[in-house]
C-alpha atoms as a PDB file:
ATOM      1  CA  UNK A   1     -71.559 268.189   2.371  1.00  0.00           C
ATOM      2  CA  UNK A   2     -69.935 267.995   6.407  1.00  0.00           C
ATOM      3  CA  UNK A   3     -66.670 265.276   6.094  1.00  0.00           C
ATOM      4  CA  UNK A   4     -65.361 264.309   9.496  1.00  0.00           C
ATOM      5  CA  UNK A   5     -62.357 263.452  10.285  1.00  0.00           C
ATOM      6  CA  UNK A   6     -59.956 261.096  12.842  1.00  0.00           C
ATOM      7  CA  UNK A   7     -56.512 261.634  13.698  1.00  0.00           C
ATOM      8  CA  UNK A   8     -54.717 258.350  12.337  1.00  0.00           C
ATOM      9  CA  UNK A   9     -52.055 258.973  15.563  1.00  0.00           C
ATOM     10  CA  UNK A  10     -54.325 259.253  18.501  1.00  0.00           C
ATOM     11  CA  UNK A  11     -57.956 258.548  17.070  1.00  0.00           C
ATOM     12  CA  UNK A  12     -59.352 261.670  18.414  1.00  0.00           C
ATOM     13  CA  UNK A  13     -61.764 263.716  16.178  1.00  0.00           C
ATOM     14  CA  UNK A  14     -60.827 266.774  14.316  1.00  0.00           C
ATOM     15  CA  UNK A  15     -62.736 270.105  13.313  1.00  0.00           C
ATOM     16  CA  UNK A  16     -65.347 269.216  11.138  1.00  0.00           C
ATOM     17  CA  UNK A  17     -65.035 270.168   7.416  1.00  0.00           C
ATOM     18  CA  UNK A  18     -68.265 271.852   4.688  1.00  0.00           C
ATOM     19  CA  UNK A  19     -67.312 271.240   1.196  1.00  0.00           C
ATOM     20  CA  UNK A  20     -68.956 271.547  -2.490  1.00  0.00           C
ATOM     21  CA  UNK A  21     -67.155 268.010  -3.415  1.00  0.00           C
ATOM     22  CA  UNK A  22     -64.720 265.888  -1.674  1.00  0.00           C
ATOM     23  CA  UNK A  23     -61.545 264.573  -3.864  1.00  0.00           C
ATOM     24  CA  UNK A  24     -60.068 261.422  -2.304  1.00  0.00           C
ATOM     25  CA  UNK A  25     -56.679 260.736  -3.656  1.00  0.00           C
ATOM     26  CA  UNK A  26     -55.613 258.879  -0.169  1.00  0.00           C
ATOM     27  CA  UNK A  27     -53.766 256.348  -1.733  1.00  0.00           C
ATOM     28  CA  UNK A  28     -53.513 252.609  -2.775  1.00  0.00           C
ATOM     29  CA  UNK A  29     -55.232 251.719   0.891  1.00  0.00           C
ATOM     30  CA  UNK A  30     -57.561 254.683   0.525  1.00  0.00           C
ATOM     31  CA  UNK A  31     -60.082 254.841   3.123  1.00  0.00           C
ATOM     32  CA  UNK A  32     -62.971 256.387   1.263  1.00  0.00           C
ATOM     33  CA  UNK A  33     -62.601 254.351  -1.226  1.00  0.00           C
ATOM     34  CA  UNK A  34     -63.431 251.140   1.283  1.00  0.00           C
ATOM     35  CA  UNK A  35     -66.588 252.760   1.945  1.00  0.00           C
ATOM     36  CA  UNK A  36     -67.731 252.180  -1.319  1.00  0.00           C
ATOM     37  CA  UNK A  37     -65.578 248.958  -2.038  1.00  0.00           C
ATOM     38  CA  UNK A  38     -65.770 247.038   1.137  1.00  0.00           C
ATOM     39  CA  UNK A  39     -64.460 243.706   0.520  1.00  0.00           C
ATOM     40  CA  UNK A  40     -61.781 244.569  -2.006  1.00  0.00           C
ATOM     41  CA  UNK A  41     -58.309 242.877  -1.720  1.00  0.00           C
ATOM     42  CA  UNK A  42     -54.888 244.514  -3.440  1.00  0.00           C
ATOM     43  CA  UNK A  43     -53.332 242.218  -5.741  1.00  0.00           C
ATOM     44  CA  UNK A  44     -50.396 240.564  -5.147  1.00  0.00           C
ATOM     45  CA  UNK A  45     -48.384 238.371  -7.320  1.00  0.00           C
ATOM     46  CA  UNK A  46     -45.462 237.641  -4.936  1.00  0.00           C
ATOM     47  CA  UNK A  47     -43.121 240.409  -6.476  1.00  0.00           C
ATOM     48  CA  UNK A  48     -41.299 242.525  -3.071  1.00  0.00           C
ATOM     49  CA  UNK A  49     -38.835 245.765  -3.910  1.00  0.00           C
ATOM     50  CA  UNK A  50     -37.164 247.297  -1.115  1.00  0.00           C
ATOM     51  CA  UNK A  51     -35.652 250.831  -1.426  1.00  0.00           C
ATOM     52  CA  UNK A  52     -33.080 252.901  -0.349  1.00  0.00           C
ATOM     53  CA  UNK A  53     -29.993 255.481  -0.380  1.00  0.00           C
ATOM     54  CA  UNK A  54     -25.836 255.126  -0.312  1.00  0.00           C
ATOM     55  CA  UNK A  55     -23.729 257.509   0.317  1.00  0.00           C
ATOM     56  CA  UNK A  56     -21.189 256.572  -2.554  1.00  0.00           C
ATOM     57  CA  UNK A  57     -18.357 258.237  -5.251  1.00  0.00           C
ATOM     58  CA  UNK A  58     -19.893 258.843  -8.468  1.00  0.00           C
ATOM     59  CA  UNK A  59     -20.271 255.982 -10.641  1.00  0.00           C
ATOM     60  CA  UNK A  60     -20.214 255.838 -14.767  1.00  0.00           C
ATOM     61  CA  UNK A  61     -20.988 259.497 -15.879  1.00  0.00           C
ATOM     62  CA  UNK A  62     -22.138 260.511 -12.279  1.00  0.00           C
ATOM     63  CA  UNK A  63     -25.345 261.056 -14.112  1.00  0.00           C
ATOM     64  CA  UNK A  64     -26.351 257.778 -15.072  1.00  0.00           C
ATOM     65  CA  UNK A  65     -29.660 255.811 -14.639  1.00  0.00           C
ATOM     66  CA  UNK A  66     -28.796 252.240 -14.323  1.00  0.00           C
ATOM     67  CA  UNK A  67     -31.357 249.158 -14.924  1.00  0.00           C
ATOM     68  CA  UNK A  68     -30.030 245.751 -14.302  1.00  0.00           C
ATOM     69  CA  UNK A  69     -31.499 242.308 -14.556  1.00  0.00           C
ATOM     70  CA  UNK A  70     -35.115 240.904 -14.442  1.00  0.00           C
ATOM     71  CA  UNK A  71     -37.495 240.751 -11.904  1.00  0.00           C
ATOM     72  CA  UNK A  72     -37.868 237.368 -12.105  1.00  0.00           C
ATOM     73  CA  UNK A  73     -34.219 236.657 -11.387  1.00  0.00           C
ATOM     74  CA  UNK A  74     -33.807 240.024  -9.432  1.00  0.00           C
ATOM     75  CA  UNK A  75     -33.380 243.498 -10.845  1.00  0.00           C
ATOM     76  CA  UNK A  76     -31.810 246.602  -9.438  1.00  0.00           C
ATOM     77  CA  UNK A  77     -32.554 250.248 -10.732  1.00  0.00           C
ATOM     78  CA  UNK A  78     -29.689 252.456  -9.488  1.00  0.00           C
ATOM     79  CA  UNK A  79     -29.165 256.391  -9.981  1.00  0.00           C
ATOM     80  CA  UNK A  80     -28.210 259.566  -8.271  1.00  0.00           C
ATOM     81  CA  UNK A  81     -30.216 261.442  -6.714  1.00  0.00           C
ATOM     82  CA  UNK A  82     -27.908 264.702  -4.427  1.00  0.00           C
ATOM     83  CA  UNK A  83     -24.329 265.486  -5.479  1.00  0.00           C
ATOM     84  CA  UNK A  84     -21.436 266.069  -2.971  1.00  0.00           C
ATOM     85  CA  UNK A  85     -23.743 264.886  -0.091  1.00  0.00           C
ATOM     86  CA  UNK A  86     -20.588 265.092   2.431  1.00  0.00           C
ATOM     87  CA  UNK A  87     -18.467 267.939   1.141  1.00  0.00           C
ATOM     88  CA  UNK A  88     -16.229 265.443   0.108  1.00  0.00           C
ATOM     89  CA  UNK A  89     -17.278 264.375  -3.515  1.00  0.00           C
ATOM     90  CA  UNK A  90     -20.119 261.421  -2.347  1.00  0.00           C
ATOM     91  CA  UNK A  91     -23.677 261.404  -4.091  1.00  0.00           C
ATOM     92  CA  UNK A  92     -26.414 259.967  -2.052  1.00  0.00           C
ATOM     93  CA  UNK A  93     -27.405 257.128  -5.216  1.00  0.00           C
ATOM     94  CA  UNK A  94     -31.290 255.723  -4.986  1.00  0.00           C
ATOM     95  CA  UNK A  95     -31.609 251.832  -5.310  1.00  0.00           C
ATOM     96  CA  UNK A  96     -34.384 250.070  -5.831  1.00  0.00           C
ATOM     97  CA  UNK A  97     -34.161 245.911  -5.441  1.00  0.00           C
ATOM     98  CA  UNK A  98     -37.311 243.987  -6.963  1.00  0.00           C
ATOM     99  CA  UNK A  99     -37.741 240.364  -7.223  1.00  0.00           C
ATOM    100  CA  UNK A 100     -40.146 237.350  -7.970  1.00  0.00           C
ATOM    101  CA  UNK A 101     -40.501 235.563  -4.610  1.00  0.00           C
ATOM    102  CA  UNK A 102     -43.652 233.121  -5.242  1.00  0.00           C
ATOM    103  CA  UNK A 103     -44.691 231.834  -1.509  1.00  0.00           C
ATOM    104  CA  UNK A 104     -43.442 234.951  -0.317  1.00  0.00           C
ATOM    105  CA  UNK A 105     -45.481 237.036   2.104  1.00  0.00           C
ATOM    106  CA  UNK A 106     -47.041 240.072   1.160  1.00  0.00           C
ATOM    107  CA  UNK A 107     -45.146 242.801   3.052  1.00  0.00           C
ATOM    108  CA  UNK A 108     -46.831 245.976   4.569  1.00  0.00           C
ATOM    109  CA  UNK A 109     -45.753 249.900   3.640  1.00  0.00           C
ATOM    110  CA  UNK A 110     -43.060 251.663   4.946  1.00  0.00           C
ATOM    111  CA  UNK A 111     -41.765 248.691   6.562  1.00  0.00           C
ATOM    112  CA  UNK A 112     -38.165 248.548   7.507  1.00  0.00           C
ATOM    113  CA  UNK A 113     -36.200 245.942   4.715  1.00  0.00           C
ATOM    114  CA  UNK A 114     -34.275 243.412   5.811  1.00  0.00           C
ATOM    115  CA  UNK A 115     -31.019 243.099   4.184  1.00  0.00           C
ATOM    116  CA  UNK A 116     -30.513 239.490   4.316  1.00  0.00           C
ATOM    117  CA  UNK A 117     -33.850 238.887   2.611  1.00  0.00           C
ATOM    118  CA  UNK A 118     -31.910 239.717  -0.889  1.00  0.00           C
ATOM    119  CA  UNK A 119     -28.768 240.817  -0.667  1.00  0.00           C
ATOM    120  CA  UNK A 120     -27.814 236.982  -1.735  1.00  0.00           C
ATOM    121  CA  UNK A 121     -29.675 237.897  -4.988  1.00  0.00           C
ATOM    122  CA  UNK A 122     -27.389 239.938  -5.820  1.00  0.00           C
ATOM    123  CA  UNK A 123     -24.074 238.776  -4.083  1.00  0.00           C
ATOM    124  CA  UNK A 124     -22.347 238.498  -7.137  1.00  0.00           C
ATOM    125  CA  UNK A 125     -22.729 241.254  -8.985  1.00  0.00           C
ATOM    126  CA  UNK A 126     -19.438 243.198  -9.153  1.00  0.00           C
ATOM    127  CA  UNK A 127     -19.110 245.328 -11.915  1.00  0.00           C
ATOM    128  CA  UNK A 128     -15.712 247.355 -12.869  1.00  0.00           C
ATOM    129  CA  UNK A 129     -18.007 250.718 -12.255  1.00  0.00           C
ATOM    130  CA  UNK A 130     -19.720 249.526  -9.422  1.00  0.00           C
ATOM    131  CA  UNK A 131     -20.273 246.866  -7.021  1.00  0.00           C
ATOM    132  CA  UNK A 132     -23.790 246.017  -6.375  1.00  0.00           C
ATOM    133  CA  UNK A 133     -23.534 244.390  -3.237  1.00  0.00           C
ATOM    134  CA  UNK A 134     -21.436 247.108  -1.289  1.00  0.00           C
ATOM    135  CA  UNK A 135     -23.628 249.884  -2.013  1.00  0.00           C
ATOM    136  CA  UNK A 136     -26.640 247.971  -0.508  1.00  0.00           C
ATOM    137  CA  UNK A 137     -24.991 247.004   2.368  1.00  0.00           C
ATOM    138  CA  UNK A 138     -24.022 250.193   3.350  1.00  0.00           C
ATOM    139  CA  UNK A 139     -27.491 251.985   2.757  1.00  0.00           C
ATOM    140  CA  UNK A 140     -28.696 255.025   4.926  1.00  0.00           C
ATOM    141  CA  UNK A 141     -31.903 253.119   5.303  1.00  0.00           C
ATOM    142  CA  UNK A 142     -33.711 250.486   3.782  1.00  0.00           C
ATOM    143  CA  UNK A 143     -37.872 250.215   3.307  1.00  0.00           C
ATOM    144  CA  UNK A 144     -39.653 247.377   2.097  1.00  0.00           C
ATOM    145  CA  UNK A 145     -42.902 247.233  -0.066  1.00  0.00           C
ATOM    146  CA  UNK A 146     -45.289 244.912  -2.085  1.00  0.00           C
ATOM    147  CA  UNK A 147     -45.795 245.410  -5.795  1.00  0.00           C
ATOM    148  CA  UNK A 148     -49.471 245.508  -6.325  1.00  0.00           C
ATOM    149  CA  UNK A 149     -52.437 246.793  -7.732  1.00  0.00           C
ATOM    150  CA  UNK A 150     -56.140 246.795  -7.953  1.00  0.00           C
ATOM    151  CA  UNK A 151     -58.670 245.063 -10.732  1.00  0.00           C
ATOM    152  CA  UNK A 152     -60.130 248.330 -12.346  1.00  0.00           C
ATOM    153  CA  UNK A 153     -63.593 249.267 -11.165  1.00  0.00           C
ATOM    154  CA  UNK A 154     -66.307 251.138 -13.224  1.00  0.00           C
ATOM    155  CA  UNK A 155     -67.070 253.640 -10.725  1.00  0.00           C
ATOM    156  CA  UNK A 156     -65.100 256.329  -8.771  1.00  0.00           C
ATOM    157  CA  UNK A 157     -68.213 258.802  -8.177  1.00  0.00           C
ATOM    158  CA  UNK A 158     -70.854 258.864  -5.388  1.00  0.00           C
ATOM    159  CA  UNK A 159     -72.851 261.877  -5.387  1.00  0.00           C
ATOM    160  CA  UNK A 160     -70.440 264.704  -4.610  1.00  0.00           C
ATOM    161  CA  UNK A 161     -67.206 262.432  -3.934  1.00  0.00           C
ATOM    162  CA  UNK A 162     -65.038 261.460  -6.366  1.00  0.00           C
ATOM    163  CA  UNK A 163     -61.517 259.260  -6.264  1.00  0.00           C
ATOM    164  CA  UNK A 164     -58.009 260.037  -7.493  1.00  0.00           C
ATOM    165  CA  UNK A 165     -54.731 258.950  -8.182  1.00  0.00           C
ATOM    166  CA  UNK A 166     -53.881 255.517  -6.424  1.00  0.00           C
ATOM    167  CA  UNK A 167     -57.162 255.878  -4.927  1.00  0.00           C
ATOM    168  CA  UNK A 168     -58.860 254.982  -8.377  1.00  0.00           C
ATOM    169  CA  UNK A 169     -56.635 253.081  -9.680  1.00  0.00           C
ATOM    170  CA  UNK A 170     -53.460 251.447  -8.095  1.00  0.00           C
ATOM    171  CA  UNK A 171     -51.021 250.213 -10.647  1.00  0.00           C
ATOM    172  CA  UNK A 172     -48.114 248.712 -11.216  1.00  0.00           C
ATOM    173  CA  UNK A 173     -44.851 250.994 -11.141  1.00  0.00           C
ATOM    174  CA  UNK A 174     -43.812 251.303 -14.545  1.00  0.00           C
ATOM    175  CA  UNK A 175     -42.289 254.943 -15.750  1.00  0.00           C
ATOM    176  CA  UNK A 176     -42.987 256.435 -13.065  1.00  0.00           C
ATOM    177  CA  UNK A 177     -46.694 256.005 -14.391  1.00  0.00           C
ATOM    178  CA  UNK A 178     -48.775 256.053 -10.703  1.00  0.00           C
ATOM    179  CA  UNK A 179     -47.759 260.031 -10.283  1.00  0.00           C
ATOM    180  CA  UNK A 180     -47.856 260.054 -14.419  1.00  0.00           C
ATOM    181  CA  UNK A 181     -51.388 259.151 -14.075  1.00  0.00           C
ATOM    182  CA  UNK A 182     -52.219 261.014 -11.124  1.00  0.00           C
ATOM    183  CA  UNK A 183     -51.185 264.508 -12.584  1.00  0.00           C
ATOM    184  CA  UNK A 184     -53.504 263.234 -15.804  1.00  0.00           C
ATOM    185  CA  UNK A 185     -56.438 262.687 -13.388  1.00  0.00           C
ATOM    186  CA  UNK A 186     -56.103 266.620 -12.034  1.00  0.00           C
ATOM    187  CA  UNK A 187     -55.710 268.123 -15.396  1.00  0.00           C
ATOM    188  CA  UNK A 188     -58.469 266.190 -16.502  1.00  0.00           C
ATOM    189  CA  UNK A 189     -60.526 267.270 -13.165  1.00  0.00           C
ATOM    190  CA  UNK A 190     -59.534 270.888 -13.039  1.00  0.00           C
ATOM    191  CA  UNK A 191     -60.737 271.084 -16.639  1.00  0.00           C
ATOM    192  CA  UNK A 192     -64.441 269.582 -16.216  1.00  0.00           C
ATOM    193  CA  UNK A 193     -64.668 271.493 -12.823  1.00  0.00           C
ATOM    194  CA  UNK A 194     -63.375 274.980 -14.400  1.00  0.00           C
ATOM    195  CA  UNK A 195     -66.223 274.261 -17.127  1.00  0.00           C
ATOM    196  CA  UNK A 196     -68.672 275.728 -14.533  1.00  0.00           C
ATOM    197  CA  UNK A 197     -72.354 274.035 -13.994  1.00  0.00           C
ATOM    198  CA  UNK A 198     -73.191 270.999 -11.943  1.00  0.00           C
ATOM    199  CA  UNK A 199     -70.443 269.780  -9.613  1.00  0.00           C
ATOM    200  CA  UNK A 200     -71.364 266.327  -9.468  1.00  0.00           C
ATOM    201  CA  UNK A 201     -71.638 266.308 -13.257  1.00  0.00           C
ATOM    202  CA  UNK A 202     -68.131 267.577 -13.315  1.00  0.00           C
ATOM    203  CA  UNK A 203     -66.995 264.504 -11.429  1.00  0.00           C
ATOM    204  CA  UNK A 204     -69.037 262.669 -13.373  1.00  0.00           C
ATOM    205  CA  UNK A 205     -67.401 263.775 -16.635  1.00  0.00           C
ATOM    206  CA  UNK A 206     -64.254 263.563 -15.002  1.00  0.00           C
ATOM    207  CA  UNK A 207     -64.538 260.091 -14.100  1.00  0.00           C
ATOM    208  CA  UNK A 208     -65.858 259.279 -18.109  1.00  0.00           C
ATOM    209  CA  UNK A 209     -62.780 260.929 -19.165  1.00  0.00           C
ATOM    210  CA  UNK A 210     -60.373 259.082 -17.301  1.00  0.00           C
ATOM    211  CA  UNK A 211     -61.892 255.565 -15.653  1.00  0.00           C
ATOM    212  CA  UNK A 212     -61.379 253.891 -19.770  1.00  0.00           C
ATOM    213  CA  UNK A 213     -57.376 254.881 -20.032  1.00  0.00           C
ATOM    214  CA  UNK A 214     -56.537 254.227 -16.205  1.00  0.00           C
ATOM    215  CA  UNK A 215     -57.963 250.710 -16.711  1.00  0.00           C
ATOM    216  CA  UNK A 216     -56.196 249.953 -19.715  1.00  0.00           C
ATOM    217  CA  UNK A 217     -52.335 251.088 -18.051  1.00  0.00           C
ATOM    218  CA  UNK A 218     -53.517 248.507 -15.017  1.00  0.00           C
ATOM    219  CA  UNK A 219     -54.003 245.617 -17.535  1.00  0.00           C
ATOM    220  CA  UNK A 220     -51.171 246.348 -20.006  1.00  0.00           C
ATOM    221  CA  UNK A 221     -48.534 247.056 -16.929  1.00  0.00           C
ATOM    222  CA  UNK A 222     -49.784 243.038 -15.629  1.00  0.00           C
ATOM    223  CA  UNK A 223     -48.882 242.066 -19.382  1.00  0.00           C
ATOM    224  CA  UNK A 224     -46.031 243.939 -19.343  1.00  0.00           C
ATOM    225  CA  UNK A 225     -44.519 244.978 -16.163  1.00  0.00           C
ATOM    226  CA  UNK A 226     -41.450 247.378 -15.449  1.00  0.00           C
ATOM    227  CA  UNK A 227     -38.984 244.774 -17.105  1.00  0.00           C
ATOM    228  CA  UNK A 228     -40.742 244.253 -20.540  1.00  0.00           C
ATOM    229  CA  UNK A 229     -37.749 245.370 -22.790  1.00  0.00           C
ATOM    230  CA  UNK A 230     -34.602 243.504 -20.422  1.00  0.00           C
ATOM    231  CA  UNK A 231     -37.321 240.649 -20.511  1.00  0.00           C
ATOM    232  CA  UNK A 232     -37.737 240.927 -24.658  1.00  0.00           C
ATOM    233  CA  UNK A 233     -33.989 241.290 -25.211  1.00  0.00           C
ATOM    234  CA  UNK A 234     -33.022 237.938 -22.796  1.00  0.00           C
ATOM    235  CA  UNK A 235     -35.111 235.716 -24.925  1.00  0.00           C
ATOM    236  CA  UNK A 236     -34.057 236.772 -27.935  1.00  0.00           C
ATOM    237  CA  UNK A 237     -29.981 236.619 -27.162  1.00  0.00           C
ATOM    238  CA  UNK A 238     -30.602 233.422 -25.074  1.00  0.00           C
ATOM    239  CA  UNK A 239     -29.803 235.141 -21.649  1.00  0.00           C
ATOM    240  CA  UNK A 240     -26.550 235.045 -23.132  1.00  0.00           C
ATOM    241  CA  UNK A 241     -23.965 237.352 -23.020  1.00  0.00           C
ATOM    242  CA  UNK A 242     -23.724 239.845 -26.045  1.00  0.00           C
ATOM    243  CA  UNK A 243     -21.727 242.494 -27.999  1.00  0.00           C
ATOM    244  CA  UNK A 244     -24.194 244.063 -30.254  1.00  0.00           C
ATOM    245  CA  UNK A 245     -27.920 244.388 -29.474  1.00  0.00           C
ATOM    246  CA  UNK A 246     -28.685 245.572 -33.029  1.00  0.00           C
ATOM    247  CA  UNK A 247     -28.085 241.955 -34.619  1.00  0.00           C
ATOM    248  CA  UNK A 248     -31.057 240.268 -31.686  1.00  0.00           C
ATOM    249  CA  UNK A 249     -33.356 243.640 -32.308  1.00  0.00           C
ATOM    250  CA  UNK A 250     -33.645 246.884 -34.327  1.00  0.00           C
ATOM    251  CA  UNK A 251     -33.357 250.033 -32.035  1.00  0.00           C
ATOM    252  CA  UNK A 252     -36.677 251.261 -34.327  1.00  0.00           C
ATOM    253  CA  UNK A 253     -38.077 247.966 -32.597  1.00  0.00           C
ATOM    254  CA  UNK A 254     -37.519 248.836 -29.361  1.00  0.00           C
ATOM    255  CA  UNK A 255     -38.744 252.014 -30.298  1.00  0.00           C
ATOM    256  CA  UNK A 256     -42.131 250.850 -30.868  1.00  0.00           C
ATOM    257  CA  UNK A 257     -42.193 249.021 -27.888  1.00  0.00           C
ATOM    258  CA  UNK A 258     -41.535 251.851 -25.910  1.00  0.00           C
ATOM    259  CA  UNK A 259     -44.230 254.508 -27.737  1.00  0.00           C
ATOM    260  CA  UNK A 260     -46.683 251.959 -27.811  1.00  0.00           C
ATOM    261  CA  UNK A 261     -46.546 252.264 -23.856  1.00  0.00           C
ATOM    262  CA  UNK A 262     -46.679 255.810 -24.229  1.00  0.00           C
ATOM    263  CA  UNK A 263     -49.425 255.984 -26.340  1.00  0.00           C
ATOM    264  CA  UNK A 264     -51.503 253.636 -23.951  1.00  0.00           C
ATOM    265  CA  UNK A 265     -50.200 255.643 -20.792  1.00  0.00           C
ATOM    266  CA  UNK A 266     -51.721 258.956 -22.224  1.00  0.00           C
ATOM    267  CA  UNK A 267     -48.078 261.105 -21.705  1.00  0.00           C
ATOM    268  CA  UNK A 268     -46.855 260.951 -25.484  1.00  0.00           C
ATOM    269  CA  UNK A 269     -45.317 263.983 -26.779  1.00  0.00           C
ATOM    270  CA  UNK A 270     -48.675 264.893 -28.560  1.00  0.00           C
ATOM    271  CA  UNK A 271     -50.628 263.955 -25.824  1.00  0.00           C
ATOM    272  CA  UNK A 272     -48.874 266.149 -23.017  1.00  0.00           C
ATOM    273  CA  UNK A 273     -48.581 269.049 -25.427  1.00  0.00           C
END
C-alpha cells in the first residue's frame, strides 16, 4: 500500500510512503476518515470553552484542582500546571471556561478567544482564595474551541486502513477520556497486531474490540456530560447554598456515580491492571 501525502502549509507533495497498514489517528477533522465518511457533520450543541494560562501566586494548597459551576450557567476548571514560573514564587495556573450559549456560532480550532465573549459570565465571582475574573483577564493567551462530537459509526476499517483515537470516535471531554480512550485503542491494536497473521484481520479484530465501548462513552458523555455530579448536587440542594453535602447525598452515592463512569469508560482499576 503507496499513501501520498500534501503539505497542509504550502500544498506541495511530499515523498511518497509503502506501508503494510495505515493507522489514521488525525483527529476529530480527520482527513482519511472523510474519505470514507463524506458528508458527515461534527455535532454541536451550542456549548464553547476557551482555554488558557495566568501567571498567578499559588492559590488554596498550591496543588489544588478546582471545578466551579455548571455549564449551563458557566463553569470554570482551574489548576496548576508549572511552579515558580518567574523565579519569584508565580505558577502558570490552566483555566478552562465552558458555557451553554444556544444560538451561538460554532467556533473553529485553535482560534484566538475573545475575552469579552465571557468574562461577564463570570464577573462576579470573587472568592477569598481567588478571584475568577482577574486571573482571566490577565491570561498569557487565550484559545477558543467548540465542544463536539461525532454519532458513532460501525466501521473504522477499509482493507488495510484503520482509524484511531478522535479519528474513530470524537467525544465529549469528560476525564480526560478522548486521550483515555485513545491510549485504550493502541493497547488494544498493538495486541491484535503483535498476535501475528493477517494484517487486515488484525485491524479487523481491533476495530471488534473497541468500536462497541467507544460508542457507548459517546452516548453516555451526551447523557451525562463533564458536569454530571455539580449538575446532580444543584438539584438536589435547590442551587442553594449549603454546609454539608452529606445530608442532600451519601459520598457512597457519589461514589457510584463516579465508578459507574469508569466502568463504562473501560479505565477502572481492574480494567487498567
Amino acid at each position: 500500500m503507496t499513501l501520498h501525502f500534501r503539505s497542509a502549509a504550502t500544498s506541495a507533495m511530499r515523498a511518497p510512503i509503502t506501508a503494510d497498514v495505515a493507522i489514521a489517528c488525525d483527529g476529530v477533522n480527520s482527513v482519511v476518515r472523510r474519505q470514507f465518511y463524506s458528508g458527515e457533520e461534527l455535532r454541536f450543541v451550542g456549548i464553547n470553552t476557551w482555554r488558557g494560562v495566568t501567571r498567578a501566586k499559588p492559590f488554596l494548597t498550591g496543588r489544588s484542582y478546582v471545578r466551579v459551576g455548571s455549564i449551563q450557567r458557566g463553569n470554570l476548571v482551574i489548576y496548576p500546571i508549572v511552579d515558580d514560573v518567574d523565579g519569584q514564587g508565580q505558577q502558570l495556573i490552566n483555566w478552562t471556561a465552558q458555557v451553554a450559549q444556544p444560538g451561538y456560532d460554532r467556533n473553529d480550532w485553535n482560534k484566538p478567544g475573545r475575552l469579552e465573549d465571557f468574562l461577564h459570565i463570570f464577573a462576579s465571582w470573587t472568592f477569598d482564595w481567588l478571584d475568577a475574573p482577574d486571573l482571566l483577564r490577565r491570561s498569557d493567551v487565550i484559545f477558543e474551541y467548540p465542544m463536539v462530537d461525532k454519532d458513532p459509526v460501525d466501521r473504522w476499517t477499509f482493507g488495510r486502513v484503520t482509524l484511531l483515537g478522535d479519528a474513530a470516535h470524537p467525544m465529549y471531554p469528560r476525564g480526560s477520556n478522548g486521550a483515555a480512550q485513545a491510549i485504550l485503542d493502541a493497547r488494544a491494536l498493538a495486541d491484535c497486531l503483535a498476535a501475528g497473521g493477517d494484517a487486515q484481520a488484525a485491524l479487523s479484530a481491533y476495530e471488534a474490540a473497541r468500536s462497541g465501548p467507544t460508542a457507548r462513552v459517546v452516548r453516555t458523555n451526551r447523557d451525562h456530560p463533564p458536569d454530571y455530579l455539580i449538575r446532580r448536587v444543584e438539584e438536589l440542594v435547590g442551587d442553594a447554598p449549603f454546609d454539608d453535602l452529606d445530608r442532600y447525598i451519601t459520598r457512597a452515592e457519589l461514589q457510584r456515580l463516579s465508578d459507574e463512569y469508569k466502568r463504562i469508560a473501560g479505565f477502572t482499576l481492574e480494567d487498567v491492571a
